[in-house]
N, C-alpha and C. Protein backbone atom coordinates (compact mmCIF):
# COMPACT_ATOMS: atom_id res chain seq x y z
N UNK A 1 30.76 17.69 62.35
CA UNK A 1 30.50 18.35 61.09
C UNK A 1 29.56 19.52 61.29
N UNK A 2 30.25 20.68 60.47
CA UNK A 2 29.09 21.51 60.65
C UNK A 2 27.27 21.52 60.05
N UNK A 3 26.33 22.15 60.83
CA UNK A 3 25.13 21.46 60.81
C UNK A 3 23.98 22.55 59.57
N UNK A 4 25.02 23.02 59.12
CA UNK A 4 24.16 24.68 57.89
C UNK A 4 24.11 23.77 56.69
N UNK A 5 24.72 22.59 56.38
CA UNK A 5 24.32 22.34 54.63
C UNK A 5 24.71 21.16 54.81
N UNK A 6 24.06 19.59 55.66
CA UNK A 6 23.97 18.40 55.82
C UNK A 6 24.17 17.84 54.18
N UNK A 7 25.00 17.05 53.55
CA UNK A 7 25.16 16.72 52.32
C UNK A 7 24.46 14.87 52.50
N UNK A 8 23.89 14.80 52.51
CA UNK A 8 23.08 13.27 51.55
C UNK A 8 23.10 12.95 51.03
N UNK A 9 24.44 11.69 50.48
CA UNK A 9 24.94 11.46 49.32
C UNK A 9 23.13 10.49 48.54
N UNK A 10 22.27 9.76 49.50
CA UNK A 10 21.11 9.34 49.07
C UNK A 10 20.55 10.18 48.23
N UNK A 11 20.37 11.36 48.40
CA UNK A 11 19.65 12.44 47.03
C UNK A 11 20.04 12.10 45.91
N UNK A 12 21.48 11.69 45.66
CA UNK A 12 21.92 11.71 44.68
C UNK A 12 21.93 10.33 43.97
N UNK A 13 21.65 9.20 44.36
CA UNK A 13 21.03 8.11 43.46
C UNK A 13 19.95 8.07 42.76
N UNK A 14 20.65 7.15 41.69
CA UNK A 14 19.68 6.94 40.67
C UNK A 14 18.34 5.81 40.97
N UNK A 15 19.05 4.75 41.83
CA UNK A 15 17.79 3.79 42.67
C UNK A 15 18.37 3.61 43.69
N UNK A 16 17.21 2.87 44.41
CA UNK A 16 17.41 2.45 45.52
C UNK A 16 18.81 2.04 46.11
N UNK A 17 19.50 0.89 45.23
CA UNK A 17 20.46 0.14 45.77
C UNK A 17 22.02 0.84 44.68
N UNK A 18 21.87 1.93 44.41
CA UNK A 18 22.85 2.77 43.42
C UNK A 18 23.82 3.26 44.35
N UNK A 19 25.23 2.26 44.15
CA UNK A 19 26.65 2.20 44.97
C UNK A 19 28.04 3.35 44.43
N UNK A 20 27.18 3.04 43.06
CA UNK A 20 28.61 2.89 42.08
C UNK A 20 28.41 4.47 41.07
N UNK A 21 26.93 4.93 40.62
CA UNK A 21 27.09 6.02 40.05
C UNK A 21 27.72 7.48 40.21
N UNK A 22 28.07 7.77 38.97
CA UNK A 22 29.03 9.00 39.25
C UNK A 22 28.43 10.15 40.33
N UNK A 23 26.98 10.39 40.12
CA UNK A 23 26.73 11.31 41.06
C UNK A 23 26.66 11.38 42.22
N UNK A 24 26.01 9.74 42.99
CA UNK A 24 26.79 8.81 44.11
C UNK A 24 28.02 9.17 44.91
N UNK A 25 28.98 8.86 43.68
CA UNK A 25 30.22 9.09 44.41
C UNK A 25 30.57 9.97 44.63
N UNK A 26 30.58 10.96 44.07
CA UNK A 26 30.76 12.73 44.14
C UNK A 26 30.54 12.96 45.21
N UNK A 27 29.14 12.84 45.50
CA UNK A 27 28.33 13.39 46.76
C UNK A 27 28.98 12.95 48.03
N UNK A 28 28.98 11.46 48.20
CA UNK A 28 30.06 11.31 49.19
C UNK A 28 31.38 11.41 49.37
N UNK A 29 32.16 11.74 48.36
CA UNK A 29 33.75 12.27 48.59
C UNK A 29 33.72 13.96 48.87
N UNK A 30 32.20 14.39 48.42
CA UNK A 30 32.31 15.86 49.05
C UNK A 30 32.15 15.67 50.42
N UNK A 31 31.04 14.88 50.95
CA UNK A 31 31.02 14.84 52.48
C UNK A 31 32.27 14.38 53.07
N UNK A 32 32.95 13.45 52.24
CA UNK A 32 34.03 12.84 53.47
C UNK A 32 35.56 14.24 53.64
N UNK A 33 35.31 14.73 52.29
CA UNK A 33 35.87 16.22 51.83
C UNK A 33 36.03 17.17 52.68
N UNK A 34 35.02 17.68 53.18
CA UNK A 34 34.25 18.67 54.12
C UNK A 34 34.75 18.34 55.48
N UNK A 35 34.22 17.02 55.89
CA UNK A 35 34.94 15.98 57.21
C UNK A 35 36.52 16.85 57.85
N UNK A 36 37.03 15.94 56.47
CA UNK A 36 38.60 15.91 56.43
C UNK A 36 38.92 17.23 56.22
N UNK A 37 38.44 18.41 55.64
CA UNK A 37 38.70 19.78 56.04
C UNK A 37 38.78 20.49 57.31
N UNK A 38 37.27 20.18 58.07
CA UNK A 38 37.00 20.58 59.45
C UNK A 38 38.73 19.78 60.05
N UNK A 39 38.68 18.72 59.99
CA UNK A 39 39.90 17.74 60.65
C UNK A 39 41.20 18.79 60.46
N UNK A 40 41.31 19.06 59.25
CA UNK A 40 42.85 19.49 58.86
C UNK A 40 42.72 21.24 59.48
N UNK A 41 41.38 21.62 60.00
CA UNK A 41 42.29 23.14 60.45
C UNK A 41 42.27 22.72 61.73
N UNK A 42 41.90 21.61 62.57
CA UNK A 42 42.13 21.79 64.06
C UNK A 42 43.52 21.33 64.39
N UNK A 43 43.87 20.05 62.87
CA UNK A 43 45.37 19.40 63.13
C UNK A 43 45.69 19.30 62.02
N UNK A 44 47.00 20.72 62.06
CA UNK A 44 47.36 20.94 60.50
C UNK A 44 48.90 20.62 60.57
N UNK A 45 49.17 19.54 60.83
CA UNK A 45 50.40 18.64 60.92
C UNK A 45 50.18 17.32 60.62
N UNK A 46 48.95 17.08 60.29
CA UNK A 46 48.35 15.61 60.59
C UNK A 46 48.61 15.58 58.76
N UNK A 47 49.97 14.80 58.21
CA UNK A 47 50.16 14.70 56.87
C UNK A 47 49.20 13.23 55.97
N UNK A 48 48.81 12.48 56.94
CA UNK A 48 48.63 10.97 56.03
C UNK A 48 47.11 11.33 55.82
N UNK A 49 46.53 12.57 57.18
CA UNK A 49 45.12 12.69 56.34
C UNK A 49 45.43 13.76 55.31
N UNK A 50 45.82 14.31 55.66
CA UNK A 50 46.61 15.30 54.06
C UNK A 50 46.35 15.01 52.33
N UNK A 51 47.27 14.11 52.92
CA UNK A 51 47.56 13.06 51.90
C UNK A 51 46.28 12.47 51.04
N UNK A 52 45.57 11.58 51.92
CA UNK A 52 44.10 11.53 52.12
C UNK A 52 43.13 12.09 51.38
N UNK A 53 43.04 13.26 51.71
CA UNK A 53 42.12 14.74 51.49
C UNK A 53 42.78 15.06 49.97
N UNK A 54 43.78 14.97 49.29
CA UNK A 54 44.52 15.35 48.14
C UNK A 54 43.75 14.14 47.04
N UNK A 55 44.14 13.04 47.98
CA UNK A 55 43.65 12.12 46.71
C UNK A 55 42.14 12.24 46.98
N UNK A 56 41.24 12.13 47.50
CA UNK A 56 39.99 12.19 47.59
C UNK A 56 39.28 13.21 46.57
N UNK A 57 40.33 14.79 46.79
CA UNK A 57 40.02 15.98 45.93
C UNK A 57 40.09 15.51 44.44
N UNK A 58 41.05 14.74 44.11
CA UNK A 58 41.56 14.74 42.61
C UNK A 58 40.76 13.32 42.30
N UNK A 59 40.45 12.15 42.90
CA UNK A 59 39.25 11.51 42.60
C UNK A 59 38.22 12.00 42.39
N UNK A 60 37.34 12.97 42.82
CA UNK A 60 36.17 13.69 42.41
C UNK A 60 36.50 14.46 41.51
N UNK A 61 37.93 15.18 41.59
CA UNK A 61 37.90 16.18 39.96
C UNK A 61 37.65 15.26 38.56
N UNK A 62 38.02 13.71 38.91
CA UNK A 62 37.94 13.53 37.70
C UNK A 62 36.68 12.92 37.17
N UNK A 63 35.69 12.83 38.16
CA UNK A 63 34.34 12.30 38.42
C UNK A 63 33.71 13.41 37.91
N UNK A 64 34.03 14.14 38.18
CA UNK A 64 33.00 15.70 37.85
C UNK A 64 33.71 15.61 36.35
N UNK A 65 34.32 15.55 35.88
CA UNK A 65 35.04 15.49 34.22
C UNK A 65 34.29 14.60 33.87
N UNK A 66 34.27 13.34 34.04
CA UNK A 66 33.56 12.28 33.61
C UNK A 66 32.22 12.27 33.21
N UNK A 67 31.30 12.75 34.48
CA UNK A 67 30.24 12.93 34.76
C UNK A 67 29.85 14.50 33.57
N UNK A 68 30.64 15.53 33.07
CA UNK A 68 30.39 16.03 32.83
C UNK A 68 31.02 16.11 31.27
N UNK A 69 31.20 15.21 30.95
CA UNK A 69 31.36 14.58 29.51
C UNK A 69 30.00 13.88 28.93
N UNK A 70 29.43 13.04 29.87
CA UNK A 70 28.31 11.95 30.04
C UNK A 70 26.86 13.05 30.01
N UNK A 71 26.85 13.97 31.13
CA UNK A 71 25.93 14.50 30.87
C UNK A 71 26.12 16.00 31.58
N UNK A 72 25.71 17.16 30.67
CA UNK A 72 25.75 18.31 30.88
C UNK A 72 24.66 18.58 32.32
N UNK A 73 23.24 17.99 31.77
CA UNK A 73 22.74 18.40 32.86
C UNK A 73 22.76 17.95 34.28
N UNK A 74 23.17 16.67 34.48
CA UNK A 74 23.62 16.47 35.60
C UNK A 74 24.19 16.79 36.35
N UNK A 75 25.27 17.14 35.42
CA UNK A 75 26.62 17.56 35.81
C UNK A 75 26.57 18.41 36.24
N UNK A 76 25.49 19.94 35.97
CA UNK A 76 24.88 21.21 36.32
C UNK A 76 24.54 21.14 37.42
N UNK A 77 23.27 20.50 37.82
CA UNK A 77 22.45 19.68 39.21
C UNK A 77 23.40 19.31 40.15
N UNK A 78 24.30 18.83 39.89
CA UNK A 78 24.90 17.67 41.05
C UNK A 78 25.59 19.06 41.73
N UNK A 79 26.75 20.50 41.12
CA UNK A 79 27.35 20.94 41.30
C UNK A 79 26.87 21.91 41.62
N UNK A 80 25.35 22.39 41.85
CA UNK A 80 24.65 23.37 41.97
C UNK A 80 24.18 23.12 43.49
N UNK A 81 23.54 21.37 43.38
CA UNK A 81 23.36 20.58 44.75
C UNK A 81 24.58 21.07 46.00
N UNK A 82 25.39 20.71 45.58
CA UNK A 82 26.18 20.67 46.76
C UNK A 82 26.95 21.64 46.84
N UNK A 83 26.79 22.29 46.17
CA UNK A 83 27.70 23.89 46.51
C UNK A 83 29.10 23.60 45.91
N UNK A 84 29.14 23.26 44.56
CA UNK A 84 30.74 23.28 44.39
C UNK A 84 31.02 24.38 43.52
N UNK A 85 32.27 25.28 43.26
CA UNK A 85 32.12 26.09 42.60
C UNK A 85 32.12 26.37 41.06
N UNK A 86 32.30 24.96 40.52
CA UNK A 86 32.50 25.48 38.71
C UNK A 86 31.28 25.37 38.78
């Protein structure tokens, strides 16, 4: 992984033992996101991580909807955090 913007899905809990919150999960489907990007330009035939990487994308789109129904400012923070672009 590249080493310019390390993502820590830990920043983004609410406590200690926080598995399940929306901002939680975000954070780590962007890292595993990022992963599986680096992956797909060295092997861009490789379809099942493809596949993979599609559903992962459209699980967080709807997390970031969710999350940004629930709360504006979070929703601001979390997407500002990690560099996403809306």
């Amino acid at each position: 992984m590249s080493t310019e913007t390390e993502i820590n899905p830990k920043d983004y809990q609410q406590h200690d033992k926080d598995t399940g919150s929306a901002d939680y999960q975000i954070a780590l489907l962007t890292k595993r996101i990022k992963h599986l990007t680096e992956h797909m330009g060295e092997h861009k035939k490789d379809f099942a991580s493809r596949r993979g990487l599609l559903t992962m994308v459209a699980q967080r789109r709807k997390l970031l909807d969710y999350l940004k129904g629930q709360s504006e400012e979070r929703y601001q923070k979390l997407i500002k955090g990690l560099g996403l672009r809306r």
